[in-house]
C-alpha atoms as a PDB file:
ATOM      1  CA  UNK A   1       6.398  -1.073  -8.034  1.00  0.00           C
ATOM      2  CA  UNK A   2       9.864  -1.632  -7.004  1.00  0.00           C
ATOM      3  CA  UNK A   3      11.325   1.449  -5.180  1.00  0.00           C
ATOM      4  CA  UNK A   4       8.039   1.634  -3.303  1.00  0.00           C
ATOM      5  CA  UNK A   5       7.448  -1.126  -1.508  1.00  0.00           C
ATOM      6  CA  UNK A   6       9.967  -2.850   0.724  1.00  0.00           C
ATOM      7  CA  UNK A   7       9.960  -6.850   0.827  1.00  0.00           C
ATOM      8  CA  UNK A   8       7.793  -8.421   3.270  1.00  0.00           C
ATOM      9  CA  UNK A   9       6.511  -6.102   5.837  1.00  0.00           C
ATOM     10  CA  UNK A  10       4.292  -5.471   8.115  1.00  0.00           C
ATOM     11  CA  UNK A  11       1.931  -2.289   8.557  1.00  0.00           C
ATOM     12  CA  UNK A  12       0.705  -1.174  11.825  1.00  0.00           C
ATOM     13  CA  UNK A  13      -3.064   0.090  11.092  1.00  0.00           C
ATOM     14  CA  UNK A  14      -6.191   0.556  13.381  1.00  0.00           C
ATOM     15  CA  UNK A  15      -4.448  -1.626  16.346  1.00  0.00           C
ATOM     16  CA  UNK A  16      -3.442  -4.243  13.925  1.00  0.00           C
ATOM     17  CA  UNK A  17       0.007  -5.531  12.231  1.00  0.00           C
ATOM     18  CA  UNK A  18      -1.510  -6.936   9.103  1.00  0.00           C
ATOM     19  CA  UNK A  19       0.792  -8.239   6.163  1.00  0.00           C
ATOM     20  CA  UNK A  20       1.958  -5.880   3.514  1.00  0.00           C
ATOM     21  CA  UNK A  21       3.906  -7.318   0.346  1.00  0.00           C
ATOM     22  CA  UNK A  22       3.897  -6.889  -3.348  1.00  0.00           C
ATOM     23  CA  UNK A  23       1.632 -10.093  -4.747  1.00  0.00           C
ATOM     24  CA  UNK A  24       0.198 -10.935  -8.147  1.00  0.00           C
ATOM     25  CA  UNK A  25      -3.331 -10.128  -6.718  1.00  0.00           C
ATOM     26  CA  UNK A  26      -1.830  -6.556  -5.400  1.00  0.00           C
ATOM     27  CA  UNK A  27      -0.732  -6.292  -9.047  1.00  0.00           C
ATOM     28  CA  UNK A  28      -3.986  -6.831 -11.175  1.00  0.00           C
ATOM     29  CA  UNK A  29      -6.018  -5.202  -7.772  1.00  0.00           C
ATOM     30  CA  UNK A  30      -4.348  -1.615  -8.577  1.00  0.00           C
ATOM     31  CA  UNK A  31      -4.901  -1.909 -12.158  1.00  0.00           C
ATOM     32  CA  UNK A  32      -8.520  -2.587 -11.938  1.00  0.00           C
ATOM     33  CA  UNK A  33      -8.447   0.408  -9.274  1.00  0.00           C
ATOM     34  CA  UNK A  34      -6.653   3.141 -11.294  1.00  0.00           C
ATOM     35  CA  UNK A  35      -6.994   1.998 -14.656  1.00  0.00           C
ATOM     36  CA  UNK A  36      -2.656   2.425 -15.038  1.00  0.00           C
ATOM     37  CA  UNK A  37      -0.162  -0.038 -14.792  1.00  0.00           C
ATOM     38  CA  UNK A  38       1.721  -0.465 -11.608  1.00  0.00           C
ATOM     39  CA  UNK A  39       4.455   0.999 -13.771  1.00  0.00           C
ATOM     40  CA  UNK A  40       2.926   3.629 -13.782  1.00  0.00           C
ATOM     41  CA  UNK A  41       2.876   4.373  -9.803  1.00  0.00           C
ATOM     42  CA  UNK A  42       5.189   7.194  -9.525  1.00  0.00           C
ATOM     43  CA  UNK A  43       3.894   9.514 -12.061  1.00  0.00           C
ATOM     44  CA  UNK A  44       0.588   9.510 -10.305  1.00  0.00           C
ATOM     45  CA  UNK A  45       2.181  10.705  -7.030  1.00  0.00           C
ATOM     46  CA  UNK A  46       1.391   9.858  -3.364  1.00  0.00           C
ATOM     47  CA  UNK A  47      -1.946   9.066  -4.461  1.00  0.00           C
ATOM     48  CA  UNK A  48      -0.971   6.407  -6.398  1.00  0.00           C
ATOM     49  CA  UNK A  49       1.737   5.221  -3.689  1.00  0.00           C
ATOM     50  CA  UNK A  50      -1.071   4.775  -1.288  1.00  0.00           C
ATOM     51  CA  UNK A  51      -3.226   2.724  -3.610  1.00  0.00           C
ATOM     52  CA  UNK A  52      -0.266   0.672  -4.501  1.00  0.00           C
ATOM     53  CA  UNK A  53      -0.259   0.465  -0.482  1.00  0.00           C
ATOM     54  CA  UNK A  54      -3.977  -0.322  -0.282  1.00  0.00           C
ATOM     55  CA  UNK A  55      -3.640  -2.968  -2.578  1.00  0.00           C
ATOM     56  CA  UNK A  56      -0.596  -4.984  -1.507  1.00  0.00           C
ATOM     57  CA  UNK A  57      -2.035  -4.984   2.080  1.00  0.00           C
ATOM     58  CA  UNK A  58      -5.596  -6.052   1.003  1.00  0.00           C
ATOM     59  CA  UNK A  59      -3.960  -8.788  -1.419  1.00  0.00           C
ATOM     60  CA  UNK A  60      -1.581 -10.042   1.406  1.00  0.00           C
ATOM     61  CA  UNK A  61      -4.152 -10.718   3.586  1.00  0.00           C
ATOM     62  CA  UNK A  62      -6.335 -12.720   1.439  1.00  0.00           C
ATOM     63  CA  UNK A  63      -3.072 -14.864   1.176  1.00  0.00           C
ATOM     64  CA  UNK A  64      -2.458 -15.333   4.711  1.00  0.00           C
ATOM     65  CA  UNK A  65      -6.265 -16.075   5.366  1.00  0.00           C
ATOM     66  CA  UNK A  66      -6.298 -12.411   7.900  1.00  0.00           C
ATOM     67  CA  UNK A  67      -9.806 -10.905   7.601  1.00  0.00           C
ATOM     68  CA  UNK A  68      -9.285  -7.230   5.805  1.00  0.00           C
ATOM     69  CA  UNK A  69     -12.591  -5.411   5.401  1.00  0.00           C
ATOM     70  CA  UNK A  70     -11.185  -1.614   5.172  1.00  0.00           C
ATOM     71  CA  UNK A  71     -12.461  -0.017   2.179  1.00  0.00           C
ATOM     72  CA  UNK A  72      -9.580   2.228   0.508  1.00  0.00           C
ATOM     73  CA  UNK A  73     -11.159   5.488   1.736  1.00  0.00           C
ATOM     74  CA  UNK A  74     -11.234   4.417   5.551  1.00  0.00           C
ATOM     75  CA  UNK A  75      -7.479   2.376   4.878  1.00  0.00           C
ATOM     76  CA  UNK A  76      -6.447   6.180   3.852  1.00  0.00           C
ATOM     77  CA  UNK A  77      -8.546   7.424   7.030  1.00  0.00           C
ATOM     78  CA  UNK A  78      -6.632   5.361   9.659  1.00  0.00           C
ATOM     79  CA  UNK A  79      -3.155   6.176   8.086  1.00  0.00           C
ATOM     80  CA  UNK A  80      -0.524   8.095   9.672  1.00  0.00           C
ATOM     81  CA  UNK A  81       3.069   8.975   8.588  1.00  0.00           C
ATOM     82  CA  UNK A  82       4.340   6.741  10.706  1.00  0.00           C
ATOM     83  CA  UNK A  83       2.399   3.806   9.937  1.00  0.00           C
ATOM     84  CA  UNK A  84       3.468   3.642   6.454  1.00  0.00           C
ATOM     85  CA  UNK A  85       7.039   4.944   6.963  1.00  0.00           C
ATOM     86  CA  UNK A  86       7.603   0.837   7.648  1.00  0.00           C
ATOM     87  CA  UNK A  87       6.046  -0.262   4.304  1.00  0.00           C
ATOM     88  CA  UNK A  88       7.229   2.291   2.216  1.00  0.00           C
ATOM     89  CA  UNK A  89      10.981   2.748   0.516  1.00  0.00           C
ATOM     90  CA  UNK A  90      12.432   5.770   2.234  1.00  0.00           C
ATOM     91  CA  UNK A  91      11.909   8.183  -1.142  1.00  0.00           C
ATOM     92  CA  UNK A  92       8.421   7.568  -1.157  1.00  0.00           C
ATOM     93  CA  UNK A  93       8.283   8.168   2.236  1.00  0.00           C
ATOM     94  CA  UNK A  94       9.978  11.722   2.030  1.00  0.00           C
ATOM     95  CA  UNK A  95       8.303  12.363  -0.953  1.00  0.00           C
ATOM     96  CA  UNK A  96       4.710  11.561   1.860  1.00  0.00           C
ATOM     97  CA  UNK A  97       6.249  14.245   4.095  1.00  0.00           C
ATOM     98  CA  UNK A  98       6.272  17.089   2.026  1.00  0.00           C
ATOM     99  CA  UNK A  99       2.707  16.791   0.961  1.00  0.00           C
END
C-alpha cells in the first residue's frame, strides 16, 4: 500500500474528479478482489496497482456519499496515463509507462 498511493487525492476519470485515498474499506475491498493482501500489491505488478486504484477510489466515494457505479473493467477502460499519474507515487507511475 504505501509507496503507491499518495495521501488524499483526487482522480480525474470519465469527466469527473472523484476522491481517491487509501481507507479501511479500500483495504478489505482488494482482498476480497485478488484474494492477496494489500502487502502484497507490488509483486502482482501494474495489475495489482490498478486494483489497489480501483478500490481506494470506489471505497472513497462511498465515504464521501459520491455515487460510483464503474465496474473495475470499465474503471480500467476510461483510464489514461495521465489520469492516474495524480493518484499514483511516481515509481508506480514509471513502472505504468513502460508497460
Amino acid at each position: 500500500m504505501k509507496g503507491i498511493i499518495k495521501g488524499k487525492s483526487t482522480i480525474h476519470i470519465s469527466g469527473r474528479d472523484l476522491p481517491c485515498y487509501v481507507t479501511m474499506g479500500a483495504l478489505v475491498r482488494f482482498k476480497e478482489e485478488t484474494g492477496q493482501d494489500v502487502a502484497n500489491v507490488q509483486d502482482m505488478g501494474m495489475e495489482g496497482s490498478l486494483v489497489l486504484l480501483w478500490c481506494c477510489v470506489k471505497s472513497a466515494c462511498v465515504r464521501e456519499g459520491i455515487p460510483f457505479d464503474m465496474d473495475m473493467q470499465t474503471f480500467f477502460d476510461n483510464l489514461t496515463e495521465e489520469d492516474i499519474a495524480g493518484a499514483l507515487q511516481p515509481e508506480a507511475a514509471e513502472e505504468q509507462k513502460k508497460t
